[in-house]
Protein backbone atom coordinates (compact mmCIF):
# COMPACT_ATOMS: atom_id res chain seq x y z
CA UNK A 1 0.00 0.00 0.00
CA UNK A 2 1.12 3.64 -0.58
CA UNK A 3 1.23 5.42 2.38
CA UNK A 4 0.06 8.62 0.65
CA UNK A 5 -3.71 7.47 -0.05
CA UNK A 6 -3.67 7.49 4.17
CA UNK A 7 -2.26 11.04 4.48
CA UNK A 8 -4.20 12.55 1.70
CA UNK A 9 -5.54 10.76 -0.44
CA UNK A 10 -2.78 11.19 -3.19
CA UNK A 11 -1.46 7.79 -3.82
CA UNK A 12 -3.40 4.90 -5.15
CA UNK A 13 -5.83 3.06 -3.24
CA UNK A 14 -5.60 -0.10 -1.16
CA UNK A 15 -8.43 -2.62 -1.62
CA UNK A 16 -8.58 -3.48 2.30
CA UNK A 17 -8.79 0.19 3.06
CA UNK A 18 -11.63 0.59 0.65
CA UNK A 19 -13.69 -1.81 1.91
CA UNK A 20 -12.87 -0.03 5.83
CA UNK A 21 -14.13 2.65 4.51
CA UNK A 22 -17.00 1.32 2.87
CA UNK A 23 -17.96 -0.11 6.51
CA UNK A 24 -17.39 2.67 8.38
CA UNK A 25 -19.06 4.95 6.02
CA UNK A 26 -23.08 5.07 7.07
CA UNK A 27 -21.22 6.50 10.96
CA UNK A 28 -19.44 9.59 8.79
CA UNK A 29 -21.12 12.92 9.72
CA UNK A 30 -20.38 16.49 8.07
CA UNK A 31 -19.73 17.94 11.25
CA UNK A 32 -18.49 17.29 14.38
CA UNK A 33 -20.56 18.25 17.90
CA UNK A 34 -18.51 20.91 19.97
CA UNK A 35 -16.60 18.56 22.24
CA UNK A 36 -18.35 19.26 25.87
CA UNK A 37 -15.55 19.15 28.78
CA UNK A 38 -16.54 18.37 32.05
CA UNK A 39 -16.81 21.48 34.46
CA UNK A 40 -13.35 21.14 36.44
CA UNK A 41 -13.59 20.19 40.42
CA UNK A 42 -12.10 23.08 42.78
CA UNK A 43 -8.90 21.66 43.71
CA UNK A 44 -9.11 21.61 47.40
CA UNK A 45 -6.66 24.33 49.52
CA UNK A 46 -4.79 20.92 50.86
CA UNK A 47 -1.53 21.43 53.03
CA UNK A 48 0.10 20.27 49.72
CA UNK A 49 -1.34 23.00 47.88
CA UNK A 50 -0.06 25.37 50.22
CA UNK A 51 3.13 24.24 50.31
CA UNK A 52 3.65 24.48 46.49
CA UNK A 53 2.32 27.96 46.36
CA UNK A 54 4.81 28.85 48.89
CA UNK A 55 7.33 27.06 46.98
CA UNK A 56 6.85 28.97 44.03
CA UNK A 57 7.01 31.90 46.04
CA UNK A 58 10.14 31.16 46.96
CA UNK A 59 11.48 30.15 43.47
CA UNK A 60 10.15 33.81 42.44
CA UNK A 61 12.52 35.38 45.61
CA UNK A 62 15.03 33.20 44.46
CA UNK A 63 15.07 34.76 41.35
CA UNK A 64 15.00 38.39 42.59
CA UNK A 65 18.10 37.53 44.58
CA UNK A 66 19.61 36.34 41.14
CA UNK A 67 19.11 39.64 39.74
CA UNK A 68 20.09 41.30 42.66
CA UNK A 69 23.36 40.18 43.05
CA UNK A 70 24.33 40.66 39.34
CA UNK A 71 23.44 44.18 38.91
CA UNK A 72 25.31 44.73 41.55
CA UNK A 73 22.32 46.72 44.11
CA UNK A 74 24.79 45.99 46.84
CA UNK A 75 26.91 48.82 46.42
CA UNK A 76 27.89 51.94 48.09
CA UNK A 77 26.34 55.38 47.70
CA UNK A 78 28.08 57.14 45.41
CA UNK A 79 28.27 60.94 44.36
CA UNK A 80 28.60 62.90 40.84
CA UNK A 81 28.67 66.30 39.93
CA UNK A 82 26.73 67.36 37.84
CA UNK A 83 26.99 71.00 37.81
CA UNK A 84 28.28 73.63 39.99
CA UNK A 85 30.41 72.74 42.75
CA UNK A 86 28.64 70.52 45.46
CA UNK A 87 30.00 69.19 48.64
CA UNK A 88 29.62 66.24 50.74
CA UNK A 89 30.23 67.78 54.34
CA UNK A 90 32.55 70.15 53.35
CA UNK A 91 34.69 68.93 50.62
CA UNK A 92 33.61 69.58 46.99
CA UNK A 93 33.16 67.33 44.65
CA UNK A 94 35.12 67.01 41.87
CA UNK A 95 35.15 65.56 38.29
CA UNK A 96 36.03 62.40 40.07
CA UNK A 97 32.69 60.01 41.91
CA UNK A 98 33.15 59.94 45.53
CA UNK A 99 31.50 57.41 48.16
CA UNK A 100 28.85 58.97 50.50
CA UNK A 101 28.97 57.43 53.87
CA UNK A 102 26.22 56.39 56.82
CA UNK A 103 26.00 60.00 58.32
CA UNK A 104 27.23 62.12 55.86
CA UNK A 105 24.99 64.69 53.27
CA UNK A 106 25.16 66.23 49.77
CA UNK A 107 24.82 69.68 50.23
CA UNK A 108 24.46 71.89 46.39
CA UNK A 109 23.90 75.54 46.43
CA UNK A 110 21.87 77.83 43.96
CA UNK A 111 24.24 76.80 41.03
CA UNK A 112 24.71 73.14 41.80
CA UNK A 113 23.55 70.01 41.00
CA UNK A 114 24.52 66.27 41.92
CA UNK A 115 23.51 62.72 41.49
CA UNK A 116 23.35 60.07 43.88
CA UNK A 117 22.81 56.24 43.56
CA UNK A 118 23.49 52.87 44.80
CA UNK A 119 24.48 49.81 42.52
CA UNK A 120 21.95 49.24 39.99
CA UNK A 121 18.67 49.65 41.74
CA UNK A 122 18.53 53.97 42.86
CA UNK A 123 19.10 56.81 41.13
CA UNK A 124 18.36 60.38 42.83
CA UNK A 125 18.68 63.86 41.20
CA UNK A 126 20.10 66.48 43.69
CA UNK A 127 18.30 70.04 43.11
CA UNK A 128 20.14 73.51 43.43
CA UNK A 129 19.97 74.71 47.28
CA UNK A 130 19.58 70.85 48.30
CA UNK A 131 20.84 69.27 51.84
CA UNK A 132 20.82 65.04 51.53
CA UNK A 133 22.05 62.96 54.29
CA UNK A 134 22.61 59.32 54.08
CA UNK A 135 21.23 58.17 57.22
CA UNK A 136 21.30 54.28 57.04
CA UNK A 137 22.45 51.53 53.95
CA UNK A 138 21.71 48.04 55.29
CA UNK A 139 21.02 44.74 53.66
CA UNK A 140 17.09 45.44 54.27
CA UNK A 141 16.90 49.41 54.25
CA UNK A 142 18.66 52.45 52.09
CA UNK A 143 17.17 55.51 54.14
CA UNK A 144 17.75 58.99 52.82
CA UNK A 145 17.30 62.00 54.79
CA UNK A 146 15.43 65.33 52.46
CA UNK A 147 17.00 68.31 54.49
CA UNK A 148 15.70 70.73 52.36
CA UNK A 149 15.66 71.39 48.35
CA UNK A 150 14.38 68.77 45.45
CA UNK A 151 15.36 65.46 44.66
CA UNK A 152 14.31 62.97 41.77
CA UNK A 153 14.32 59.85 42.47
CA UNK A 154 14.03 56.55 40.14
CA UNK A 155 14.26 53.14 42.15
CA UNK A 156 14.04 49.51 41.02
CA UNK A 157 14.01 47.79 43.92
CA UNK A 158 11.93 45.15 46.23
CA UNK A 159 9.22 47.14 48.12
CA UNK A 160 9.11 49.22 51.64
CA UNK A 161 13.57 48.98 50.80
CA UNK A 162 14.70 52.66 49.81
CA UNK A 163 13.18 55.32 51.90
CA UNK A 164 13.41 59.29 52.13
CA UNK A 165 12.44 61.07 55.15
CA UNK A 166 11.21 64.89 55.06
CA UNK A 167 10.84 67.03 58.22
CA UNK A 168 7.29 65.68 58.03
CA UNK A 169 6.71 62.53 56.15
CA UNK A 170 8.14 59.71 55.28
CA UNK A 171 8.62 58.87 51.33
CA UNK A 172 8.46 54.87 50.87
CA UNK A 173 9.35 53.25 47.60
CA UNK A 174 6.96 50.79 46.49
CA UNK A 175 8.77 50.69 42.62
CA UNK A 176 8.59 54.18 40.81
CA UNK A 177 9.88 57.52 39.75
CA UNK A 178 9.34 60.56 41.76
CA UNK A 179 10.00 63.92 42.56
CA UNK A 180 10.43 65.18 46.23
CA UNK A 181 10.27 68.68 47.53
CA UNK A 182 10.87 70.11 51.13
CA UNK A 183 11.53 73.02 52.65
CA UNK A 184 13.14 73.13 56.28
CA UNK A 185 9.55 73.96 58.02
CA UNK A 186 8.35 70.51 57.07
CA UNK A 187 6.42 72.01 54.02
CA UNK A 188 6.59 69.96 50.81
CA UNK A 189 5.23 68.20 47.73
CA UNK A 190 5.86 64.34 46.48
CA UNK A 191 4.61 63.92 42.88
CA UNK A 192 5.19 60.49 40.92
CA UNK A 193 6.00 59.78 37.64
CA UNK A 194 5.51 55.77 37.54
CA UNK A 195 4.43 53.51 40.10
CA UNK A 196 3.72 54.10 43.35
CA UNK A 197 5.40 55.54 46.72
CA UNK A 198 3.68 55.37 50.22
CA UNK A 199 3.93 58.73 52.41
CA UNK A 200 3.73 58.06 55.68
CA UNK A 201 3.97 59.38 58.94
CA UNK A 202 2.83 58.35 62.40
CA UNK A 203 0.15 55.88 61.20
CA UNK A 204 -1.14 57.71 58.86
CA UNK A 205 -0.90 56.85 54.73
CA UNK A 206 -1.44 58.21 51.55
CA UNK A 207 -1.09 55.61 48.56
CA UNK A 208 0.03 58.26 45.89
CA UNK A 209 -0.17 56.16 41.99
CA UNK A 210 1.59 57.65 39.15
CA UNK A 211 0.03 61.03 37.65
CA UNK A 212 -0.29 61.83 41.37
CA UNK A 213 0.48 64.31 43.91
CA UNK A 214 0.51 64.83 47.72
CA UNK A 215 1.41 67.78 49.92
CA UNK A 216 2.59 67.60 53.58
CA UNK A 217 2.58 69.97 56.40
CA UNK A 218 5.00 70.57 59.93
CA UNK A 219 2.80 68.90 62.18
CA UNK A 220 0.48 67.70 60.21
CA UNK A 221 2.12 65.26 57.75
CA UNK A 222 0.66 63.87 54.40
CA UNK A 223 -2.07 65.40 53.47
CA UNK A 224 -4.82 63.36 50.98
CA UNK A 225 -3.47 62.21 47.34
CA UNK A 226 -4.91 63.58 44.36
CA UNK A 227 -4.44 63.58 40.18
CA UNK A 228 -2.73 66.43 39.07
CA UNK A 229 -5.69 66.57 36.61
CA UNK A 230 -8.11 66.77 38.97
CA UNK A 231 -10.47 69.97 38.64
CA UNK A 232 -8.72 72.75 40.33
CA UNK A 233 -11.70 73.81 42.41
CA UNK A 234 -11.14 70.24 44.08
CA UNK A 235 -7.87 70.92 44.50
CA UNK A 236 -8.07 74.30 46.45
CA UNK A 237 -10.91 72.55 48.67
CA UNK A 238 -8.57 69.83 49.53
CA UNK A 239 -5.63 72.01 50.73
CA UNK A 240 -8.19 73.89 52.68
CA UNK A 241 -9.68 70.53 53.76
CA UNK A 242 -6.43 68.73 55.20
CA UNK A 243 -4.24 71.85 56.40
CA UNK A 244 -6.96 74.56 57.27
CA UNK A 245 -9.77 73.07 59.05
CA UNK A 246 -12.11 72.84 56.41
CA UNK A 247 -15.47 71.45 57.14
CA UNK A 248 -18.73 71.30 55.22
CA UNK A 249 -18.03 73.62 52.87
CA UNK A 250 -15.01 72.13 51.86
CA UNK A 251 -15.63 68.74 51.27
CA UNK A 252 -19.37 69.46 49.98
CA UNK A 253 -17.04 71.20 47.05
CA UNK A 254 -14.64 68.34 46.74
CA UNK A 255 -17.53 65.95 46.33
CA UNK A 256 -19.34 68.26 43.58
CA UNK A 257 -16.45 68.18 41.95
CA UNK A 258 -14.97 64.47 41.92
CA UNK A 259 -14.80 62.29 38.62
CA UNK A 260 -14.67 58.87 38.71
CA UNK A 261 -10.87 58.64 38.55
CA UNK A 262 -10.87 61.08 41.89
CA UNK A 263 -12.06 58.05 43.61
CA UNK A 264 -8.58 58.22 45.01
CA UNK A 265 -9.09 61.08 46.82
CA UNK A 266 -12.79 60.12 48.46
CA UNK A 267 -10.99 56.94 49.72
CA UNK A 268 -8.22 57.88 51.28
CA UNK A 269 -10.69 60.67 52.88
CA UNK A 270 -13.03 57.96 54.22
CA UNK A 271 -10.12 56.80 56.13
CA UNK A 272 -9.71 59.63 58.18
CA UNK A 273 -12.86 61.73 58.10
CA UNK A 274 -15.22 62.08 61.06
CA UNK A 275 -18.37 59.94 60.78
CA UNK A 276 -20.45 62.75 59.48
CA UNK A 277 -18.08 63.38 56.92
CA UNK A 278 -17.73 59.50 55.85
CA UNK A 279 -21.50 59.35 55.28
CA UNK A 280 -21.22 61.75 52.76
CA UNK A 281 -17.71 60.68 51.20
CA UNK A 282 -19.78 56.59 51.10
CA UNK A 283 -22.52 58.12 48.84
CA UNK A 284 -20.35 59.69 46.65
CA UNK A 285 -17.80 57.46 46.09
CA UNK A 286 -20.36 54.86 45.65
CA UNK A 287 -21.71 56.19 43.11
CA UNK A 288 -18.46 56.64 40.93
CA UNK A 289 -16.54 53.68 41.98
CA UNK A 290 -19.38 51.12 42.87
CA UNK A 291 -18.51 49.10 45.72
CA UNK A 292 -17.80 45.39 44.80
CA UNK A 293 -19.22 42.09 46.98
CA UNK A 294 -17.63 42.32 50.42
CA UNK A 295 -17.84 45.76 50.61
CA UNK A 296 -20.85 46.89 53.23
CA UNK A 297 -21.55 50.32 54.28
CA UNK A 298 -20.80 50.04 58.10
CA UNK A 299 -17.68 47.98 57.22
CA UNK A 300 -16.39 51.48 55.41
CA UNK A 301 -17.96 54.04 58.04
CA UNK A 302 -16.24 52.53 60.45
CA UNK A 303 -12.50 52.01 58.51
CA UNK A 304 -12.73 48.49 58.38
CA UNK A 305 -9.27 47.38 56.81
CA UNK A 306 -10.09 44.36 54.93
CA UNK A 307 -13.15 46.16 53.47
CA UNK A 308 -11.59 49.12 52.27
CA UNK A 309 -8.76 47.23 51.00
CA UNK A 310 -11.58 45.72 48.32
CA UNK A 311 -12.52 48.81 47.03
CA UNK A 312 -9.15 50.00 46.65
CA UNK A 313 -8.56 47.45 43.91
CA UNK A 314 -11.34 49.24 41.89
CA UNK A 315 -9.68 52.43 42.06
CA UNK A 316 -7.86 53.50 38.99
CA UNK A 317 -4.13 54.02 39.49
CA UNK A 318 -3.81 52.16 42.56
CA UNK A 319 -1.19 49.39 43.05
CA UNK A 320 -2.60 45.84 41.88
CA UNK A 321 -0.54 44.38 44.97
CA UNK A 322 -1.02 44.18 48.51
CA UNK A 323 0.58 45.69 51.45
CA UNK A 324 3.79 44.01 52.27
CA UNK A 325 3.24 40.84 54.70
CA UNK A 326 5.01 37.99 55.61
CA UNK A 327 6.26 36.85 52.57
CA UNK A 328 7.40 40.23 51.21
CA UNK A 329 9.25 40.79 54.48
CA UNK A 330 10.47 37.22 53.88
CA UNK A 331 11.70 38.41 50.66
CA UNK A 332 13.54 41.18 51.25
CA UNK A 333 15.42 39.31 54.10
CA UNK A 334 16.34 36.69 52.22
CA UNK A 335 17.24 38.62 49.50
CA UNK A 336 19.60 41.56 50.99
CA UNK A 337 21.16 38.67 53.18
CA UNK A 338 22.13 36.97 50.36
CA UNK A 339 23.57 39.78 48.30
CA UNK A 340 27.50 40.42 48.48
CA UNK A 341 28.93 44.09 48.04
CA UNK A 342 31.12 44.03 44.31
CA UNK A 343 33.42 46.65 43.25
CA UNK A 344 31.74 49.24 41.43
CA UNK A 345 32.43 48.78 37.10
CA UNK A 346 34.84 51.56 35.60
CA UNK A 347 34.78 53.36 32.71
CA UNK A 348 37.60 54.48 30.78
CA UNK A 349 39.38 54.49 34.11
CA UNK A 350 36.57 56.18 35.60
CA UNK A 351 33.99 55.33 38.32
CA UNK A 352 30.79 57.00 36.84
CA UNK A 353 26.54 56.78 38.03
CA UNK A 354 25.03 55.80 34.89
CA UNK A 355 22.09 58.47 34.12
């Protein structure tokens, strides 16, 4: 037989196949049903599936270690001039890249400029008129210190690791690109460019997303996040709302005014209003952001955590993970411990931050 006639039908035919076919022929249909799967079983939460998931976690930390230790993250600070003549304490800094040390600043005056960084995963802008200390480089925390001035800051790093304290918040990293401003009072702005960063201070948080921006006050601290394209009259209510004892007035504005995407702004409000207030701030941001299954109405009024961490996942902009837990803090251990400090690369003889 020609094994062609089986394939296609090309070759010449086989008498035994013929009659097959012949036999099987009064089954042959034009069409074939949709093939109907069974509806698949839940796979039970055994102890065994629990202890792959956290296997995989692991795998996945194992793997941010990897790229850890090659790009090198473990690394001193390190200073650049950019422009002008800055000084760490009180020797400039020259053409050449000097180390900043645990304790030390960057200071730059009106016509200077540096750059700061650490291995492959921080990158920090100095402003003119600028005071930076380095106030702690560990295995499991880089912690800056925002005097006074502007800095701009791009990190790739774990979550919760790189940290930059003002005289009244505290800047935390969760992945992003941001701009910090401060003045000595404790008055200042955070605006971010990609991701997200966490400004914090005494148990108090503002999640501010990318496109975002939140001010802070001496005494005060963060103040509520908002989009930088959010209607101005919102704007000028919330400033008056979180730093000059607004009441009514004040928030009835901010409500009037809020789009859907301000959602944002009514939930981090809910958080903190008095009850009165969070009546109101429910009903509106209901009605723009609907609140999904799990969410109740006395759960919010009364700041419920697990309940308004369910209707911050239907809030444009905000960060599709949750807060840092166990295995995040897990993670970070494991992976800072792990990490060894390498000489940093040079460049035509020259130690140089890449831009």
């Amino acid at each position: 037989m020609d094994d062609r006639y089986l394939w296609d039908r090309t070759g010449p035919a086989d008498p035994e196949v013929e009659r097959l076919e012949d036999l099987l022929g009064r089954f042959r249909r034009e069409s074939l049903a949709p093939l109907r799967m069974p509806a698949p079983r839940p796979i039970p939460k055994s102890a065994a599936t629990r202890a792959l998931a956290a296997a995989a976690a692991v795998l996945v930390a194992a793997a941010g270690i990897l790229w850890f230790v090659r790009s090198g993250a473990a690394r001193p600070w390190r200073v650049e001039r950019v422009s002008g003549q800055p000084r760490v304490e009180a020797t400039p800094v020259s053409d050449s890249v000097v180390s900043l040390r645990v304790g030390q600043a960057i200071q730059t005056d009106a016509g200077s400029r540096a750059k700061i960084g650490v291995g492959g995963f921080a990158r920090i802008a100095v402003g003119p008129d600028s005071s930076v200390r380095l106030v702690k480089s560990g295995p499991v925390e880089q912690r800056l210190a925002l005097g006074r001035g502007t800095i701009s800051a791009r990190i790739w790093a774990p979550p919760r690791l790189f940290l930059v304290e003002t005289p009244s918040a505290l800047a935390v990293d969760l992945g992003c690109a941001y701009t910090l401003e401060a003045d000595s009072e404790g008055t200042g702005l955070l605006r971010v460019e990609t991701g997200w960063v966490s400004f914090e201070r005494d148990g108090r948080e503002s999640i501010v997303p990318a496109g975002a921006a939140c001010a802070t006050r001496a005494r005060q601290g963060p103040g509520t996040p908002y989009f930088e394209d959010s209607p101005s009259e919102l704007r000028r209510a919330l400033e008056v709302y979180d730093f000059a004892g607004g009441g009514p007035d004040a928030l009835s504005t901010i409500l009037v005014a809020a789009r859907r995407r301000d959602g944002l702004t009514l939930w981090h409000l809910i958080r903190r209003a008095p009850r009165p207030d969070r009546e109101r701030l429910y009903e509106r941001l209901a009605a723009l952001v609907p609140a999904p299954p799990g969410v109740t109405r006395e759960g919010a009024l009364r700041g419920d955590r697990r309940i308004l961490e369910l209707w911050r996942r239907e809030l444009d902009g905000m960060p599709p993970f949750p807060r840092p837990g166990s295995f995040l803090s897990f993670w970070r251990k494991l992976w800072f411990s792990i990490a060894a400090t390498e000489p940093a690369p040079s460049v035509n003889g020259r130690r140089s931050l890449p831009s």
